[in-house]
N, C-alpha and C. Protein backbone atom coordinates (compact mmCIF):
# COMPACT_ATOMS: atom_id res chain seq x y z
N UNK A 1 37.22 31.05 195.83
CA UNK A 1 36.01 31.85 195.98
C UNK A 1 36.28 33.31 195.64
N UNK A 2 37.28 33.95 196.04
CA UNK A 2 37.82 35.03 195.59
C UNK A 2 37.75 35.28 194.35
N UNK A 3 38.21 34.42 193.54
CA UNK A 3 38.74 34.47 192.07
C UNK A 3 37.59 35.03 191.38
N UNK A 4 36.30 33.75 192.07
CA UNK A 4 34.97 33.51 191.30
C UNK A 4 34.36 35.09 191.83
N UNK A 5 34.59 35.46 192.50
CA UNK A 5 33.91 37.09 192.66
C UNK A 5 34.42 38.39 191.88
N UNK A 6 36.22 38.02 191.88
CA UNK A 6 36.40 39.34 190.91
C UNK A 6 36.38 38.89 189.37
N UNK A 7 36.61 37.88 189.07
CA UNK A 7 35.21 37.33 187.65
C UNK A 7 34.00 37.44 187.55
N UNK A 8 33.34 37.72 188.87
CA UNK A 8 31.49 38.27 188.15
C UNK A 8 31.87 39.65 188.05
N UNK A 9 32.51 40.19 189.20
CA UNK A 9 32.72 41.51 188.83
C UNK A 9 33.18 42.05 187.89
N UNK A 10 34.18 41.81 187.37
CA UNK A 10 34.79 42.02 186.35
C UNK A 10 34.05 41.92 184.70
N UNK A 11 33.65 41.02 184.63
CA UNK A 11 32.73 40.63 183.63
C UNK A 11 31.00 41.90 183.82
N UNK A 12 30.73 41.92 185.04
CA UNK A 12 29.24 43.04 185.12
C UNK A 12 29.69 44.11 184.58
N UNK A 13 30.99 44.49 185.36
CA UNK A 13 31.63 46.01 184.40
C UNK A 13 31.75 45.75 183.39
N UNK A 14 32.39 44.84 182.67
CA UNK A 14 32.41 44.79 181.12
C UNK A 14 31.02 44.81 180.71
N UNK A 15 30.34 44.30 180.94
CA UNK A 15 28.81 43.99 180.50
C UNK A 15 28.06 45.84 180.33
N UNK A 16 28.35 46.00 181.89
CA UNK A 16 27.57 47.95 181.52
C UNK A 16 28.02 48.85 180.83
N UNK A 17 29.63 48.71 181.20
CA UNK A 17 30.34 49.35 179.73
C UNK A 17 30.00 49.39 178.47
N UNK A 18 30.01 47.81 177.92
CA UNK A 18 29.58 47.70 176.70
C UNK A 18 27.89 48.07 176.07
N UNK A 19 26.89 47.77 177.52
CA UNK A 19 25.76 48.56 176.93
C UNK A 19 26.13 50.52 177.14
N UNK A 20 27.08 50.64 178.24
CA UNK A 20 26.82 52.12 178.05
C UNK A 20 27.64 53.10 176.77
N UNK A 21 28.63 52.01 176.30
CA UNK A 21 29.07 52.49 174.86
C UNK A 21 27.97 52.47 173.87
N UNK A 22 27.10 51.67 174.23
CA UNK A 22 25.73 51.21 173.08
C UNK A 22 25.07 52.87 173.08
N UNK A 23 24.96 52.80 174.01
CA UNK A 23 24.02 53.67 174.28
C UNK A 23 24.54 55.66 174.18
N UNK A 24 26.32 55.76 173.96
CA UNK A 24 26.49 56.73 173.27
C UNK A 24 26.70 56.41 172.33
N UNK A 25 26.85 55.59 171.36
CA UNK A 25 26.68 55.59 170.39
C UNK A 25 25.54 55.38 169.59
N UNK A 26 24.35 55.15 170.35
CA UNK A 26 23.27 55.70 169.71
C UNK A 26 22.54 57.30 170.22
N UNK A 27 23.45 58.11 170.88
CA UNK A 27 22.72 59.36 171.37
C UNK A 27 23.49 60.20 170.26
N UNK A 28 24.99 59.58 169.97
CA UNK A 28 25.39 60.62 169.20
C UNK A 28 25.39 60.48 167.32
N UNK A 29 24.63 59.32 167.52
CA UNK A 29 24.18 59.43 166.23
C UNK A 29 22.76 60.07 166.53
N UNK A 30 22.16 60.03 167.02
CA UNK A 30 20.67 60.65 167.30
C UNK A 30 20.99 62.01 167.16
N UNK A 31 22.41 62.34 167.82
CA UNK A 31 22.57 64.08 167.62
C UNK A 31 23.04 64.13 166.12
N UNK A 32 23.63 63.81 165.02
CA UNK A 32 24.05 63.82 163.87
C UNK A 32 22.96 63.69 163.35
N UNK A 33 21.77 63.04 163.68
CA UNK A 33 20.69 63.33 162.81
C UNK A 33 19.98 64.47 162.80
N UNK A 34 19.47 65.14 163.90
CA UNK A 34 19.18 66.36 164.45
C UNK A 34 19.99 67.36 163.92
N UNK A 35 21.48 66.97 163.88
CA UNK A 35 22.20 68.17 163.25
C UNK A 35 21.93 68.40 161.76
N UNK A 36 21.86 67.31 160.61
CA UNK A 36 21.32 66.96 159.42
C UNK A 36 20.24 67.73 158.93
N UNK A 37 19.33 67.40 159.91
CA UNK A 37 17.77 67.90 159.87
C UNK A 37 17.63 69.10 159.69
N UNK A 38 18.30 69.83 160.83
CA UNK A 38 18.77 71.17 161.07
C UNK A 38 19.83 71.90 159.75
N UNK A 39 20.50 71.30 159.26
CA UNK A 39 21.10 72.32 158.27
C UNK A 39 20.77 71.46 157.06
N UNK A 40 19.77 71.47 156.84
CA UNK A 40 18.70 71.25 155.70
C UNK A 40 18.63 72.36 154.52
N UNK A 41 19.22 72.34 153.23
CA UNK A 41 18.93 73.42 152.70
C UNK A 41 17.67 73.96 152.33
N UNK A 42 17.09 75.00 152.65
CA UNK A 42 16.42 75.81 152.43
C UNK A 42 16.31 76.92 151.73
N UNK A 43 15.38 77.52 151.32
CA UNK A 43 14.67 78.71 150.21
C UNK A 43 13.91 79.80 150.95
N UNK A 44 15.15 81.05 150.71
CA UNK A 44 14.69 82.37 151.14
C UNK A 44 14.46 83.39 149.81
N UNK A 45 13.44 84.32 150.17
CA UNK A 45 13.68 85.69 149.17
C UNK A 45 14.70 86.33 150.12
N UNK A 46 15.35 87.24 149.28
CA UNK A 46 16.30 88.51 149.46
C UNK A 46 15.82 89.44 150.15
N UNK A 47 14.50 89.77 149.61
CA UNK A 47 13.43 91.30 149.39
C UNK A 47 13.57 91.27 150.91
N UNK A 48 13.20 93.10 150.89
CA UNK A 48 12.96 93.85 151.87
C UNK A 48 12.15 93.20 152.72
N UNK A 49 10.94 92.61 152.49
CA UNK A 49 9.59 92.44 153.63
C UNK A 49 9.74 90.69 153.86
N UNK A 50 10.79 90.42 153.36
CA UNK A 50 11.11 88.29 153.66
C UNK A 50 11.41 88.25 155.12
N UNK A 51 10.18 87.29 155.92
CA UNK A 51 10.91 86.77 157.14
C UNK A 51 11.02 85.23 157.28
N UNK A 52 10.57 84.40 156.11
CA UNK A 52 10.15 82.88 156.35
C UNK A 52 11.44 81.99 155.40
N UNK A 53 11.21 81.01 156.20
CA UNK A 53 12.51 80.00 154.82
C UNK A 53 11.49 79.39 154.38
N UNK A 54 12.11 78.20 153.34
CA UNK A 54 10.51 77.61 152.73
C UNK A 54 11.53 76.55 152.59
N UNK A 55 11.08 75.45 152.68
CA UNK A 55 11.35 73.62 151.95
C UNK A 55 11.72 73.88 150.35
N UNK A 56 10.87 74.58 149.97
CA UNK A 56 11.19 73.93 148.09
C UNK A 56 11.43 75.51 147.54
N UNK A 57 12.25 75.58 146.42
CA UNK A 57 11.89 76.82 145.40
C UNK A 57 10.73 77.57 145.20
N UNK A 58 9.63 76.33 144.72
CA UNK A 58 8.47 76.49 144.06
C UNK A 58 7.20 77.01 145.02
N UNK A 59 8.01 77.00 146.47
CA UNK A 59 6.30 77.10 148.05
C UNK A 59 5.70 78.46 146.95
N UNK A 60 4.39 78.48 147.01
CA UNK A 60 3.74 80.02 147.10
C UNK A 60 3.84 81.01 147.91
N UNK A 61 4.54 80.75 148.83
CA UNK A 61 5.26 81.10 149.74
C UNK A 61 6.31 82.65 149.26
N UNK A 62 6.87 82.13 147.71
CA UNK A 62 7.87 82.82 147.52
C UNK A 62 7.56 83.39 145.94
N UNK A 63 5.99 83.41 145.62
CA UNK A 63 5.74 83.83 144.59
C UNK A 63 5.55 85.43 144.55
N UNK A 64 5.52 86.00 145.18
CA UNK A 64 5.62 87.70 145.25
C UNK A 64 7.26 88.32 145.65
N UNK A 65 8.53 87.12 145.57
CA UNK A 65 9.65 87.89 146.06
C UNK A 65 10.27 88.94 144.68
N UNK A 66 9.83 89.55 145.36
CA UNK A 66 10.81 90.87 144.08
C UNK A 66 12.32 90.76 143.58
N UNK A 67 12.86 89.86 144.85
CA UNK A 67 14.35 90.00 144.73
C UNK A 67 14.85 88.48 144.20
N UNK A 68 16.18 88.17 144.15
CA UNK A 68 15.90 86.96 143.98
C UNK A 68 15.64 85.86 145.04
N UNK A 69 15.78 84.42 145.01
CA UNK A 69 16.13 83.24 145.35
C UNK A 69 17.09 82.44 146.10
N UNK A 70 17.31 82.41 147.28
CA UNK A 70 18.31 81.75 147.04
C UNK A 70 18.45 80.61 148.18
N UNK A 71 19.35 79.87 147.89
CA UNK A 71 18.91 78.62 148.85
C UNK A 71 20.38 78.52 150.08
N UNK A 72 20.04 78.44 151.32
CA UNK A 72 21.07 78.61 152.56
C UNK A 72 20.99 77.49 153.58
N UNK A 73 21.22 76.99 154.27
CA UNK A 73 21.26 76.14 155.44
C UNK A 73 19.89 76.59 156.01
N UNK A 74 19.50 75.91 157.24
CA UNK A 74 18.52 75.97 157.72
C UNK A 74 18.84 76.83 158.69
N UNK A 75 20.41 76.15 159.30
CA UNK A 75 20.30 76.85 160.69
C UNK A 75 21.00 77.99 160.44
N UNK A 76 21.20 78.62 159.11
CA UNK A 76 21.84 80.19 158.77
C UNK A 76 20.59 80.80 158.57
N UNK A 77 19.45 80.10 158.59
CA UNK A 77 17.96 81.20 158.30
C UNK A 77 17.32 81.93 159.03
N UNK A 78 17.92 80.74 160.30
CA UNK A 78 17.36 81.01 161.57
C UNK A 78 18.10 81.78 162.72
N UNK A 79 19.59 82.05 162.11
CA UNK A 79 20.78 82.93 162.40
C UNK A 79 20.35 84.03 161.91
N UNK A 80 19.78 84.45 160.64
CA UNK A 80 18.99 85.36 160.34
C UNK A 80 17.92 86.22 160.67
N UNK A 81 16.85 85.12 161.62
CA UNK A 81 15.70 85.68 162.08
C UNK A 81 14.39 85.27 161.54
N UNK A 82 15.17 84.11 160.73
CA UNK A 82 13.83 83.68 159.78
C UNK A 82 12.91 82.32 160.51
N UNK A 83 11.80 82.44 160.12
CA UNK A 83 10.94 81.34 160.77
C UNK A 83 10.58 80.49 159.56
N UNK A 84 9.98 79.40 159.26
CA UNK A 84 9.36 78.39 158.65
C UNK A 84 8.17 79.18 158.51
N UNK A 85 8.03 78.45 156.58
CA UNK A 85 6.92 79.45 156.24
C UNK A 85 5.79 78.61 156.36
N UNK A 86 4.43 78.89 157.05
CA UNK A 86 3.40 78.53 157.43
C UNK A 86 2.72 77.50 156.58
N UNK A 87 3.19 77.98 154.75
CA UNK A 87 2.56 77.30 153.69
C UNK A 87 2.94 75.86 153.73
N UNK A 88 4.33 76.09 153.46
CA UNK A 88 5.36 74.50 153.06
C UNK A 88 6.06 73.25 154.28
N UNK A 89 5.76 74.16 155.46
CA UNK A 89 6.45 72.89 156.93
C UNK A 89 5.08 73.21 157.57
């Protein structure tokens, strides 16, 4: 009778273990996606009066930049001070 108890036991721990490995290994892929998402390259002007990143080259967004173009991470835009431009997200 003994035996048969630290065999259910034994086996339940294996059992929650193996869903609670399930289950970081789907949080930390959930965070690798989030991180992905997040350093997304993006499209800033240079110019003096730029505060927005934009999704594409082409947003209208970035048709008055005097300066040039250039394309950075997402989360260096936002290290910057920059917000998502209203037009293109």
């Amino acid at each position: 009778m003994k035996k048969i108890i630290i065999a259910t036991t034994v086996l339940i721990n294996l059992s929650f273990a193996g869903s609670h490995s399930n289950h970081l290994k789907q949080h930390n892929h959930l965070e690798s996606i989030e991180i992905k998402k997040r350093d997304a390259v993006v499209y800033i002007c240079n110019g003096p009066k730029s505060y927005a990143y934009h999704s594409h080259a082409r947003c209208s967004g970035l048709n008055n930049c005097s300066t040039q173009i250039y394309a950075i991470y997402q989360s260096e835009a936002l290290n910057r001070g920059r917000s998502a431009c209203q037009k293109c997200y």
